[in-house]
C-alpha atoms as a PDB file:
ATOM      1  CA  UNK A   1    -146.268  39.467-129.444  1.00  0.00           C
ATOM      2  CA  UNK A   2    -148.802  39.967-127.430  1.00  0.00           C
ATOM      3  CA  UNK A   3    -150.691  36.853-128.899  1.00  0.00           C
ATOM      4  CA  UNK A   4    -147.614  34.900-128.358  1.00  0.00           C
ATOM      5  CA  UNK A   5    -147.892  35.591-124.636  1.00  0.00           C
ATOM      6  CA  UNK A   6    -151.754  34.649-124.422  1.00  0.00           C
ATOM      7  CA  UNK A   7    -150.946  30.946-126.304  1.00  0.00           C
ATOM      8  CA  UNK A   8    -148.388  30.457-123.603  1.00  0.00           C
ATOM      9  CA  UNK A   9    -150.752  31.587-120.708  1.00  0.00           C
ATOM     10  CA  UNK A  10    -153.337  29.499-121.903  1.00  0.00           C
ATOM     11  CA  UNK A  11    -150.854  26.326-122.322  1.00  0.00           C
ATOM     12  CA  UNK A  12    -149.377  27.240-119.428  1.00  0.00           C
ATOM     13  CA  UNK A  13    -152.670  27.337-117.506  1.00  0.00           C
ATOM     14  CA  UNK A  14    -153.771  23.894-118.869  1.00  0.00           C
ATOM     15  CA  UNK A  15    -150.966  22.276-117.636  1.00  0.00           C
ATOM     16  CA  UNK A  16    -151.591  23.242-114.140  1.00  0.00           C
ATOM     17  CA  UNK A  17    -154.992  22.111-114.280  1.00  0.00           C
ATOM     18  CA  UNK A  18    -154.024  19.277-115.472  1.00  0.00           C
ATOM     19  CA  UNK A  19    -151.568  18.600-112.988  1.00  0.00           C
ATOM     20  CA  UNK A  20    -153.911  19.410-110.358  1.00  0.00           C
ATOM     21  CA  UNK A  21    -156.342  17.123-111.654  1.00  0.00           C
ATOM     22  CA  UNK A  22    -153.868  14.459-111.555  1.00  0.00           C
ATOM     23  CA  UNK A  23    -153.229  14.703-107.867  1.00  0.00           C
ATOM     24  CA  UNK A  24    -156.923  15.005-107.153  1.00  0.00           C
ATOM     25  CA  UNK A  25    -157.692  11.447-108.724  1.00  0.00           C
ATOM     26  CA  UNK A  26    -154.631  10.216-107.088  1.00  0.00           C
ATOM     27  CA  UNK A  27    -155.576  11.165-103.354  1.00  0.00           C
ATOM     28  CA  UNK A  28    -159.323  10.379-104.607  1.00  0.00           C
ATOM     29  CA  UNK A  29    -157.974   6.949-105.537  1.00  0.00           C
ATOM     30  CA  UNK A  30    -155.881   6.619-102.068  1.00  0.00           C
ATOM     31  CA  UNK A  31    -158.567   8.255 -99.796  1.00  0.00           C
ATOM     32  CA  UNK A  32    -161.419   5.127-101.158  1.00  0.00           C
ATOM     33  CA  UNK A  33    -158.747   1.989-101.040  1.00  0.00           C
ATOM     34  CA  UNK A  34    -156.728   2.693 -98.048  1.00  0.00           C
ATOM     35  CA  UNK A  35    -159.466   1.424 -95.878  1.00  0.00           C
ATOM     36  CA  UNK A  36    -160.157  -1.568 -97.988  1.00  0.00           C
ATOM     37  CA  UNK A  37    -156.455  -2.037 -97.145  1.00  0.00           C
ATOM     38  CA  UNK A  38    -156.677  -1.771 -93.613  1.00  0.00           C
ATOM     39  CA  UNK A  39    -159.809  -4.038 -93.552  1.00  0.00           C
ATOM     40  CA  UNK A  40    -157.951  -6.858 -95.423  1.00  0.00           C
ATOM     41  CA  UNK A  41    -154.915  -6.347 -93.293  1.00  0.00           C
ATOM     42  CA  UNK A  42    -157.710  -6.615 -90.112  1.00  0.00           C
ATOM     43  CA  UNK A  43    -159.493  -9.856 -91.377  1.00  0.00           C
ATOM     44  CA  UNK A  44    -156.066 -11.687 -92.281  1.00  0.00           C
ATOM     45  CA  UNK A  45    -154.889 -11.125 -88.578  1.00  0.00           C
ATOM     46  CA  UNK A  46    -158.130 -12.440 -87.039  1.00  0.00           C
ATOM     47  CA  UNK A  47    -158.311 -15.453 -89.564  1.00  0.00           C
ATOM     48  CA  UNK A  48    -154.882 -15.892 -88.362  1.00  0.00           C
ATOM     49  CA  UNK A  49    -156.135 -16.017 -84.320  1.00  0.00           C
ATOM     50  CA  UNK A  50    -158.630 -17.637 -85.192  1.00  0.00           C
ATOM     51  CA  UNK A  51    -156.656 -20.426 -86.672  1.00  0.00           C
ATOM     52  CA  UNK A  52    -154.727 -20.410 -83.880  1.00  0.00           C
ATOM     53  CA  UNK A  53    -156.962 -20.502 -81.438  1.00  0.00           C
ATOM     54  CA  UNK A  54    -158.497 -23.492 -83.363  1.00  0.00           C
ATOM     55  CA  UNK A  55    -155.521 -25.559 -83.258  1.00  0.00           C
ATOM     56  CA  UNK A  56    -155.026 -25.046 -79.932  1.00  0.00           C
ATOM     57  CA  UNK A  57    -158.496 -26.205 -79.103  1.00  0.00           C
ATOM     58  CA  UNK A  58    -157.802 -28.652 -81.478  1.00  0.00           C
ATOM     59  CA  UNK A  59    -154.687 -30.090 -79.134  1.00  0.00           C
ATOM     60  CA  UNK A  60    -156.215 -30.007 -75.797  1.00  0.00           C
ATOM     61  CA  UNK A  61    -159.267 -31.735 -77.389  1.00  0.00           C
ATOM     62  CA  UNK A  62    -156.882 -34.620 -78.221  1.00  0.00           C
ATOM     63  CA  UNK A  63    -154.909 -34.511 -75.180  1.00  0.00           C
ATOM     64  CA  UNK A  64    -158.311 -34.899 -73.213  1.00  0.00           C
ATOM     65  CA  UNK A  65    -159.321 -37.839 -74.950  1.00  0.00           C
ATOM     66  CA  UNK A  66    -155.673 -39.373 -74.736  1.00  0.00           C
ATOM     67  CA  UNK A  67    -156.204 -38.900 -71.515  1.00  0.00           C
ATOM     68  CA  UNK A  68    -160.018 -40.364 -70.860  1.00  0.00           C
ATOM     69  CA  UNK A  69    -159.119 -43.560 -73.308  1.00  0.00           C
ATOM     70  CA  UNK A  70    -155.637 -44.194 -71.205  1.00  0.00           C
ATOM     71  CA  UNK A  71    -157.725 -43.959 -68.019  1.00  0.00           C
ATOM     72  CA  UNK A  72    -160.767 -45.643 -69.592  1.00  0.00           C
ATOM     73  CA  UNK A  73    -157.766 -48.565 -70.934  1.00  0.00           C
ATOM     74  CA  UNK A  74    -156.734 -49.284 -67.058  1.00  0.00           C
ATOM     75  CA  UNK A  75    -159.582 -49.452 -65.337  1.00  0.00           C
ATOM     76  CA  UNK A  76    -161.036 -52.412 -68.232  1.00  0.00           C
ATOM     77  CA  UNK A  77    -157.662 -53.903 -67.391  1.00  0.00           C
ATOM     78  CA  UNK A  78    -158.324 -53.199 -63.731  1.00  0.00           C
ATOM     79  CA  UNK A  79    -161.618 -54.763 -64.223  1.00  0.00           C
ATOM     80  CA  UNK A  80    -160.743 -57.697 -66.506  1.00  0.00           C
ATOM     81  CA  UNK A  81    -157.681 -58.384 -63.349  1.00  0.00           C
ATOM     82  CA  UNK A  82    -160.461 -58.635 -60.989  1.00  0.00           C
ATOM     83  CA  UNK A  83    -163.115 -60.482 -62.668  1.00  0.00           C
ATOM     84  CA  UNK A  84    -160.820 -63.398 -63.644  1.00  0.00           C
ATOM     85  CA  UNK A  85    -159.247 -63.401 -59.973  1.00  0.00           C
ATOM     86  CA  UNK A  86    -162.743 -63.747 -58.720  1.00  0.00           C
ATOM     87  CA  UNK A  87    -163.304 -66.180 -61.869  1.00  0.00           C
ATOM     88  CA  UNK A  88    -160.521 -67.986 -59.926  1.00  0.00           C
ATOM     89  CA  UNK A  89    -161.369 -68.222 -56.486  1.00  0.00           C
ATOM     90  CA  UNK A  90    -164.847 -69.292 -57.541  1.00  0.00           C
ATOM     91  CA  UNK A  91    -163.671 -72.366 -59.679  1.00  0.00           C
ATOM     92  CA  UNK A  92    -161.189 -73.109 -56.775  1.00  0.00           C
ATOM     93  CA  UNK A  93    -163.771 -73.368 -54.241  1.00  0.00           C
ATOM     94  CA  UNK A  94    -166.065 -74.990 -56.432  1.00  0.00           C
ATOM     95  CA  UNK A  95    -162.938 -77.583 -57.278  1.00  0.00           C
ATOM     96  CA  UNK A  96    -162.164 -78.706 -53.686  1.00  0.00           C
ATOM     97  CA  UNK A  97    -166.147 -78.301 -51.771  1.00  0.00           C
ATOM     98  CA  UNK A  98    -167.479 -81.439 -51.579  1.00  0.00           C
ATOM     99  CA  UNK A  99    -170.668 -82.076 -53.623  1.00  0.00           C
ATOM    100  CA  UNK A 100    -172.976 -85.305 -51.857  1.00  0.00           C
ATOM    101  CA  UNK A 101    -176.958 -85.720 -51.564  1.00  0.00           C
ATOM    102  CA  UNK A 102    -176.456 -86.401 -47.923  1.00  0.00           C
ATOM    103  CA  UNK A 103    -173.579 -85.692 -45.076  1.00  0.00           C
ATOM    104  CA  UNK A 104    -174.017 -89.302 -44.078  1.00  0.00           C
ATOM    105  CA  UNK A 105    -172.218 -89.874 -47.122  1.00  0.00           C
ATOM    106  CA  UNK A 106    -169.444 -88.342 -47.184  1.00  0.00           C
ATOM    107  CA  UNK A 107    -168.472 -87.281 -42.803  1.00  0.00           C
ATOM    108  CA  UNK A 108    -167.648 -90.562 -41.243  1.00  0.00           C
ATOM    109  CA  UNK A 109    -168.361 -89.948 -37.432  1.00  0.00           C
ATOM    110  CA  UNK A 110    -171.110 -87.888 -38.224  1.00  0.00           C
ATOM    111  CA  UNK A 111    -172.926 -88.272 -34.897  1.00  0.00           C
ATOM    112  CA  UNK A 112    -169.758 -86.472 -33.087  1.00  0.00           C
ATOM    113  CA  UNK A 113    -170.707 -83.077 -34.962  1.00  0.00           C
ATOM    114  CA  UNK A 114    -173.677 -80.803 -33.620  1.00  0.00           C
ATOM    115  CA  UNK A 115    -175.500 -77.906 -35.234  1.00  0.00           C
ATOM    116  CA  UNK A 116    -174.245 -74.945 -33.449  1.00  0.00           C
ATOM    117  CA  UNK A 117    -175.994 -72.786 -35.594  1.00  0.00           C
ATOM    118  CA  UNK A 118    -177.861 -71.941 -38.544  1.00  0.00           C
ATOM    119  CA  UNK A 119    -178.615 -69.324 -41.348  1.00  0.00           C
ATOM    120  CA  UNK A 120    -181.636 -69.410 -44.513  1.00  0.00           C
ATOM    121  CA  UNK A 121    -181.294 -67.428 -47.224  1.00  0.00           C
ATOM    122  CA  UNK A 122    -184.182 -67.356 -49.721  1.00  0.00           C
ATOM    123  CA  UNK A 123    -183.494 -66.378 -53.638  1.00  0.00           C
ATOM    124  CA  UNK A 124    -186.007 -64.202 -56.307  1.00  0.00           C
ATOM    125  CA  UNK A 125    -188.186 -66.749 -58.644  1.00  0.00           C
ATOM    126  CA  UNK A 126    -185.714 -68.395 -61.406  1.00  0.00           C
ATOM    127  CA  UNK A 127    -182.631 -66.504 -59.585  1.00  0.00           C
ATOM    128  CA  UNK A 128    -179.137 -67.785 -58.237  1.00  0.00           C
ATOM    129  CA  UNK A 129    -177.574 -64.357 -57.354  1.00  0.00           C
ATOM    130  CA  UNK A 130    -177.494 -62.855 -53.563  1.00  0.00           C
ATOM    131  CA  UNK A 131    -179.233 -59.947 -52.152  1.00  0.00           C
ATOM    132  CA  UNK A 132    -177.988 -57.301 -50.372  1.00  0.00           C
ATOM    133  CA  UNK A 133    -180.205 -58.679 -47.765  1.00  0.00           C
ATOM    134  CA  UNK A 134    -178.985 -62.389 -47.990  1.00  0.00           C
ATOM    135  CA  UNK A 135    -175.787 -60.981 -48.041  1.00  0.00           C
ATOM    136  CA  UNK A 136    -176.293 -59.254 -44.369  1.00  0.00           C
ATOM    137  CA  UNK A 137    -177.771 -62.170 -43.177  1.00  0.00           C
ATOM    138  CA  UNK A 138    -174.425 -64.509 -43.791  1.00  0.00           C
ATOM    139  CA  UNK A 139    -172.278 -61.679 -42.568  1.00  0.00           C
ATOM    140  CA  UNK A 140    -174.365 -62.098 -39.775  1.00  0.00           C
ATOM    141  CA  UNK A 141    -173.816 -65.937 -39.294  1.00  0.00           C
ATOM    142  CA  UNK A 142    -169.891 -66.068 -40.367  1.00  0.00           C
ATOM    143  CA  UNK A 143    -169.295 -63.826 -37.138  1.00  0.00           C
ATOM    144  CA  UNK A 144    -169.257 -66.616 -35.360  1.00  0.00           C
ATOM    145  CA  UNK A 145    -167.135 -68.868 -37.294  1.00  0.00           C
ATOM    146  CA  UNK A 146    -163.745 -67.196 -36.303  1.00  0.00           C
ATOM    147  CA  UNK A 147    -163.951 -68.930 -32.545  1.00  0.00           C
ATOM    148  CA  UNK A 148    -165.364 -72.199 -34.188  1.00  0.00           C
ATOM    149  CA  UNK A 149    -163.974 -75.179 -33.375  1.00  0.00           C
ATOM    150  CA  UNK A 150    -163.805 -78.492 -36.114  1.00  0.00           C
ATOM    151  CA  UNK A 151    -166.050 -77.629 -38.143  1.00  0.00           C
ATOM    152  CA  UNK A 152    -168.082 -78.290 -41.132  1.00  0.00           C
ATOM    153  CA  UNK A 153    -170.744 -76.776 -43.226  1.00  0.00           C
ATOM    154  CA  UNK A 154    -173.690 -77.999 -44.611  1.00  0.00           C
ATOM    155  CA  UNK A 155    -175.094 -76.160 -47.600  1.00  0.00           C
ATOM    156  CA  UNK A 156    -178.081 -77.112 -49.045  1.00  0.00           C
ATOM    157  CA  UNK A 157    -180.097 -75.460 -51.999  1.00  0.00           C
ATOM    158  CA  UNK A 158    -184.064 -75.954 -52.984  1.00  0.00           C
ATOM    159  CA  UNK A 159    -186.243 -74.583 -54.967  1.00  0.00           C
ATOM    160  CA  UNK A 160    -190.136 -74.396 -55.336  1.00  0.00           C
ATOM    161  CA  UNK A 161    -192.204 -76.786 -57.801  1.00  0.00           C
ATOM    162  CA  UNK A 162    -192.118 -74.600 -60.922  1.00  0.00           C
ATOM    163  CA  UNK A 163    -190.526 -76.395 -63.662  1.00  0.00           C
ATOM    164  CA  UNK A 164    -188.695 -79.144 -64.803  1.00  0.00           C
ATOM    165  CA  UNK A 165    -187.068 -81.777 -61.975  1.00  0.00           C
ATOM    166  CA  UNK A 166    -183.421 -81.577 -63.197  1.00  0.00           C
ATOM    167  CA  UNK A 167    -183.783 -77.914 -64.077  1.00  0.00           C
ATOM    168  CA  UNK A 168    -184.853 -77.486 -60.043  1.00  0.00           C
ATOM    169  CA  UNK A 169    -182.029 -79.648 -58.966  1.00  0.00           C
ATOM    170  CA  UNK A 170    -179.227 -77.761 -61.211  1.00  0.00           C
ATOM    171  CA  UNK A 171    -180.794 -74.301 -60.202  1.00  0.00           C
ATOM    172  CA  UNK A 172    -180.801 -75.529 -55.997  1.00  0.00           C
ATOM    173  CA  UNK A 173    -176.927 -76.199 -57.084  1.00  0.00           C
ATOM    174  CA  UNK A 174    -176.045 -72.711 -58.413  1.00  0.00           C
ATOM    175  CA  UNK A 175    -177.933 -70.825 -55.587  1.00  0.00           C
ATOM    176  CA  UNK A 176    -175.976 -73.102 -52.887  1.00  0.00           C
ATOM    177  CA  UNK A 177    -172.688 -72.882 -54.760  1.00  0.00           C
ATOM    178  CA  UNK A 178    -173.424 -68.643 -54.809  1.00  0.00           C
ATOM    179  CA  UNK A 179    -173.118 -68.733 -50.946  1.00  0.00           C
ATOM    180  CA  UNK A 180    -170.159 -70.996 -51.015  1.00  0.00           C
ATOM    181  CA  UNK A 181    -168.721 -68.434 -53.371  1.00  0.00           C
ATOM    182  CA  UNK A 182    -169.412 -65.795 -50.964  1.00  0.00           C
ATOM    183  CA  UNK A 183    -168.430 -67.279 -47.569  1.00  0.00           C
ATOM    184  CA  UNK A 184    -165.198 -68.493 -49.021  1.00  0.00           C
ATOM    185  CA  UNK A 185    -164.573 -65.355 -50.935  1.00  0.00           C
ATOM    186  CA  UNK A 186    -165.218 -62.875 -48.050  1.00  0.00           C
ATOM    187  CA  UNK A 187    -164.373 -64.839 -45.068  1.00  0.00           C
ATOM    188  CA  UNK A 188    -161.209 -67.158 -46.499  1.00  0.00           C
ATOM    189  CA  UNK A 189    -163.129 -70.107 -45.620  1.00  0.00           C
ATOM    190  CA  UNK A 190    -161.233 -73.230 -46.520  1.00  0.00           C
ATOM    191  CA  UNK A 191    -163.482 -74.839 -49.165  1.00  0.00           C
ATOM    192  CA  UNK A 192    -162.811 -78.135 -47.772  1.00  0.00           C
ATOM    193  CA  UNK A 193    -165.492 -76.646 -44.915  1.00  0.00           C
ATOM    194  CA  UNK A 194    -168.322 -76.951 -46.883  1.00  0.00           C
ATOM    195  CA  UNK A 195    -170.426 -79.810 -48.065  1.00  0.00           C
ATOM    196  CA  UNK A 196    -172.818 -78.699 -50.688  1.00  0.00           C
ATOM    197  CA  UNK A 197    -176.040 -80.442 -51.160  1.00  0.00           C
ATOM    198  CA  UNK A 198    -178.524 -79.778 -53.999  1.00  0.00           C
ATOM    199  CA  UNK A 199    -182.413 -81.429 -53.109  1.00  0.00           C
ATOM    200  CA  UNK A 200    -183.864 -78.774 -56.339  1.00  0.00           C
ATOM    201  CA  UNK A 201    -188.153 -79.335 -55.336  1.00  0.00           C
ATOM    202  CA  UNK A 202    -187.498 -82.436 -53.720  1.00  0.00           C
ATOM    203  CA  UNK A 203    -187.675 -81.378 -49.796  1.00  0.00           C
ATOM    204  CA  UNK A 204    -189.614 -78.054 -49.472  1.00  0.00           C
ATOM    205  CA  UNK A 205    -190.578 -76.889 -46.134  1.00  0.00           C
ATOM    206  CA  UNK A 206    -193.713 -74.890 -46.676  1.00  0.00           C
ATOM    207  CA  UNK A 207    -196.291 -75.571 -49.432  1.00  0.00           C
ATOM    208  CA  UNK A 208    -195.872 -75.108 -52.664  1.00  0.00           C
ATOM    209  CA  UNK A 209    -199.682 -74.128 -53.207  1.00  0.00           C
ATOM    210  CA  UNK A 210    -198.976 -70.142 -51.968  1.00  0.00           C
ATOM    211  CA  UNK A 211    -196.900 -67.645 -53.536  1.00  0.00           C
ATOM    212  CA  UNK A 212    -195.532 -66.838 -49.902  1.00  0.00           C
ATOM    213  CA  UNK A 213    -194.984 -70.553 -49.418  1.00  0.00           C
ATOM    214  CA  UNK A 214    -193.044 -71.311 -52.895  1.00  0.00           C
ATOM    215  CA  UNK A 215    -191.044 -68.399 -51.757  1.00  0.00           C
ATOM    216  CA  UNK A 216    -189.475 -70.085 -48.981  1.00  0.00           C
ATOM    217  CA  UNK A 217    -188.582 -73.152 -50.689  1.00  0.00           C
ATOM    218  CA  UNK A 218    -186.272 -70.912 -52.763  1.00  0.00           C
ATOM    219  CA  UNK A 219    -183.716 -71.297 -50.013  1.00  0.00           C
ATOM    220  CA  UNK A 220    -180.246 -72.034 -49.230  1.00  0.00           C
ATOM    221  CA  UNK A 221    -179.838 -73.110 -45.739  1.00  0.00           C
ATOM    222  CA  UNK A 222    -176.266 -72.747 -44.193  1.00  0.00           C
ATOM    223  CA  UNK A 223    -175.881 -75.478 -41.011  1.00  0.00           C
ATOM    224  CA  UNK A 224    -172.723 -74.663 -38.840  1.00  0.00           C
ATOM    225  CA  UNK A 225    -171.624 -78.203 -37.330  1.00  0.00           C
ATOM    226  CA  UNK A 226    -168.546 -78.560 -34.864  1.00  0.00           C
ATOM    227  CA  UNK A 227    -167.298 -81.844 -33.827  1.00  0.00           C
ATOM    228  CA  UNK A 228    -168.396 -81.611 -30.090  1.00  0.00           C
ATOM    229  CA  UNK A 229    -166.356 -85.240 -29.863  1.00  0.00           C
ATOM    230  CA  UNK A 230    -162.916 -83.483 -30.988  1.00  0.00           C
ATOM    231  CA  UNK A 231    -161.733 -86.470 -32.845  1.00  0.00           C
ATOM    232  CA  UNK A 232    -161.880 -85.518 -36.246  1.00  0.00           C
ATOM    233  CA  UNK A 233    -160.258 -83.244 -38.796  1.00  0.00           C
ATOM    234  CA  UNK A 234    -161.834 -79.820 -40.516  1.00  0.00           C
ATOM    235  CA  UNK A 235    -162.808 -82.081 -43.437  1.00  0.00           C
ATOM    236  CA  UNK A 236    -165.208 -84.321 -41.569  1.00  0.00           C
ATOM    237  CA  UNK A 237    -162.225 -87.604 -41.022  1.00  0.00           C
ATOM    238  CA  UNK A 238    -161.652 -89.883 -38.064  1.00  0.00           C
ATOM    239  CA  UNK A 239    -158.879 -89.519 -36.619  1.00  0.00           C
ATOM    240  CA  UNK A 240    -155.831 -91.634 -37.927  1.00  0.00           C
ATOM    241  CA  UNK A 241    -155.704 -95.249 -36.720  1.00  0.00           C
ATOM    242  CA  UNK A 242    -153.653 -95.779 -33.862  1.00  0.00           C
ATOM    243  CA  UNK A 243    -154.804 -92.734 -31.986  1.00  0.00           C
ATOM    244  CA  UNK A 244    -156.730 -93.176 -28.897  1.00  0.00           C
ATOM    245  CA  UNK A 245    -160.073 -91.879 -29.130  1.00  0.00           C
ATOM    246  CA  UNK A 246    -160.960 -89.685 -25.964  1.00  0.00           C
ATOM    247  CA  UNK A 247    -164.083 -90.546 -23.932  1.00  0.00           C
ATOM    248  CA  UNK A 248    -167.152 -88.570 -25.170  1.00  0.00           C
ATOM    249  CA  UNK A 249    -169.867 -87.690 -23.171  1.00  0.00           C
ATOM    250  CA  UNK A 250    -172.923 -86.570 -24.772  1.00  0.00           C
ATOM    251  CA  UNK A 251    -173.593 -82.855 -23.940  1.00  0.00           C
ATOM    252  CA  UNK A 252    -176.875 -81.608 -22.112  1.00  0.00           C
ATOM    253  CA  UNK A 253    -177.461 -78.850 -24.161  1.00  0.00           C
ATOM    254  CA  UNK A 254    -177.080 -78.060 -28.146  1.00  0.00           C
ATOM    255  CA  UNK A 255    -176.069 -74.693 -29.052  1.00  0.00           C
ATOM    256  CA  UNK A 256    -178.187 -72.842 -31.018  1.00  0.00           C
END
C-alpha cells in the first residue's frame, strides 16, 4: 500500500511539473512575440501615413502644375493676341505710307509746306530696332503734333558706307519704316502722314572715314511739314478744282 501511494505521488508530481512547464513556455513564448506584434502593428500604421501623406503631396503637386501650365497657356495666348495685333498695325501702316525717293514726287504744292520741326535718330552698326533713347527722343518730337495743322512727314533712313549698295538702301528702309511703326503705333498717326524715303549710303552728312562720323549716317531723320498755304489735304493734295485758292503770303519767319 504504501508503495501504491508513492507511484501516485510521484505521477502525480510529474504532472504538475509538467503542467507548469507548459505555462512557462507559453508566457515565455507570449512575453518575446507580443512586441514583435506591436512593432508590426506600429510600422503598418506609419506605412499607411506615409502613403497618405504621399498621395496627398502627390495631388497638390498636380494641382500646382495644372495650375502654372493653365496660367503659362494664357499668357502665350495673351502674347500670341498681341504680337499678331502689332503684326497688324505694322503691315497696315506699312500698306498705306507712301514709299518715294523724293517728296517732290509724290506732294504736289510742295512749296506751300514748311519744316516746322525736326527730330534724328541714329541706329547701332547693322541694326533697324529703336533705343530706349531714340524712343525718348520721338516722344519728344510727337508732342507737338497734336496742335499741328496739315501736315506731312518726311522720313528718311541712311546708313554709313559699310557694305553692299542695295543692302544699305534696304537696311535705310527698315530703320525708317521702325519709326513709322512707332509713331503710328503710339501716337495713332494716320499712315497716310508719312512719306518714307530710303537714300541707304547715298547722302551721308558727316564722313564716313571716322567711327563717330559713320555713326551719324546711321540715321533716320523725322521732318514735321505743315502746309503754311492751307490749301491742301493731310495727304499732301491740292485742293479740288473749282475751289478758290486763298491768297498766300510768304511768312517772315520758319518755325523751328
Amino acid at each position: 500500500m504504501t508503495s501504491q501511494r508513492f507511484g501516485f505521488a510521484l505521477a502525480a508530481a510529474a504532472l504538475l511539473a509538467l503542467g507548469v512547464t507548459g505555462c512557462a513556455t507559453k508566457n515565455y513564448v507570449h512575453t518575446q512575440t507580443g512586441p514583435l506584434i506591436d512593432h508590426t502593428d506600429q510600422l503598418d500604421q506609419k506605412t499607411a501615413d506615409n502613403n497618405r501623406q504621399i498621395h496627398n503631396v502627390d495631388e497638390r503637386a498636380q494641382a500646382g502644375i495644372t495650375k502654372a501650365q493653365s496660367a503659362a497657356d494664357s499668357a502665350n495666348q495673351n502674347a500670341q493676341n498681341a504680337s499678331q495685333q502689332a503684326t497688324s498695325a505694322d503691315a497696315a501702316a506699312n500698306d498705306v505710307a507712301h514709299r518715294a525717293d523724293t517728296l517732290d514726287s509724290v506732294v504736289k504744292g510742295l512749296d506751300n509746306y514748311r519744316e516746322v520741326s525736326n527730330v534724328s535718330v541714329t541706329f547701332g552698326f547693322n541694326k533697324s530696332v529703336l533705343t530706349a533713347d531714340d524712343q525718348g527722343q520721338l516722344d519728344q518730337f510727337a508732342g507737338q503734333l497734336g496742335s499741328a495743322k496739315s501736315y506731312i512727314l518726311e522720313v528718311t533712313g541712311g546708313t554709313d558706307s559699310v557694305g553692299p549698295a542695295q543692302y544699305n538702301y534696304d537696311l535705310s528702309q527698315r530703320r525708317a519704316d521702325a519709326v513709322v511703326q512707332y509713331l503710328a503705333a503710339k501716337y495713332n498717326i494716320a499712315p497716310r502722314r508719312f512719306y518714307l524715303i530710303g537714300i541707304g549710303k547715298d547722302q551721308y552728312v558727316a564722313s564716313n572715314d571716322t567711327a563717330a562720323g559713320r555713326k551719324e549716317n546711321r540715321r533716320v531723320e523725322v521732318r514735321l511739314l505743315s502746309n503754311m498755304g492751307g490749301n491742301s489735304t493731310a495727304s499732301g493734295q491740292s485742293a479740288p478744282t473749282g475751289q478758290a485758292n486763298p491768297p498766300q503770303q510768304a511768312p517772315t519767319t520758319v518755325p523751328q
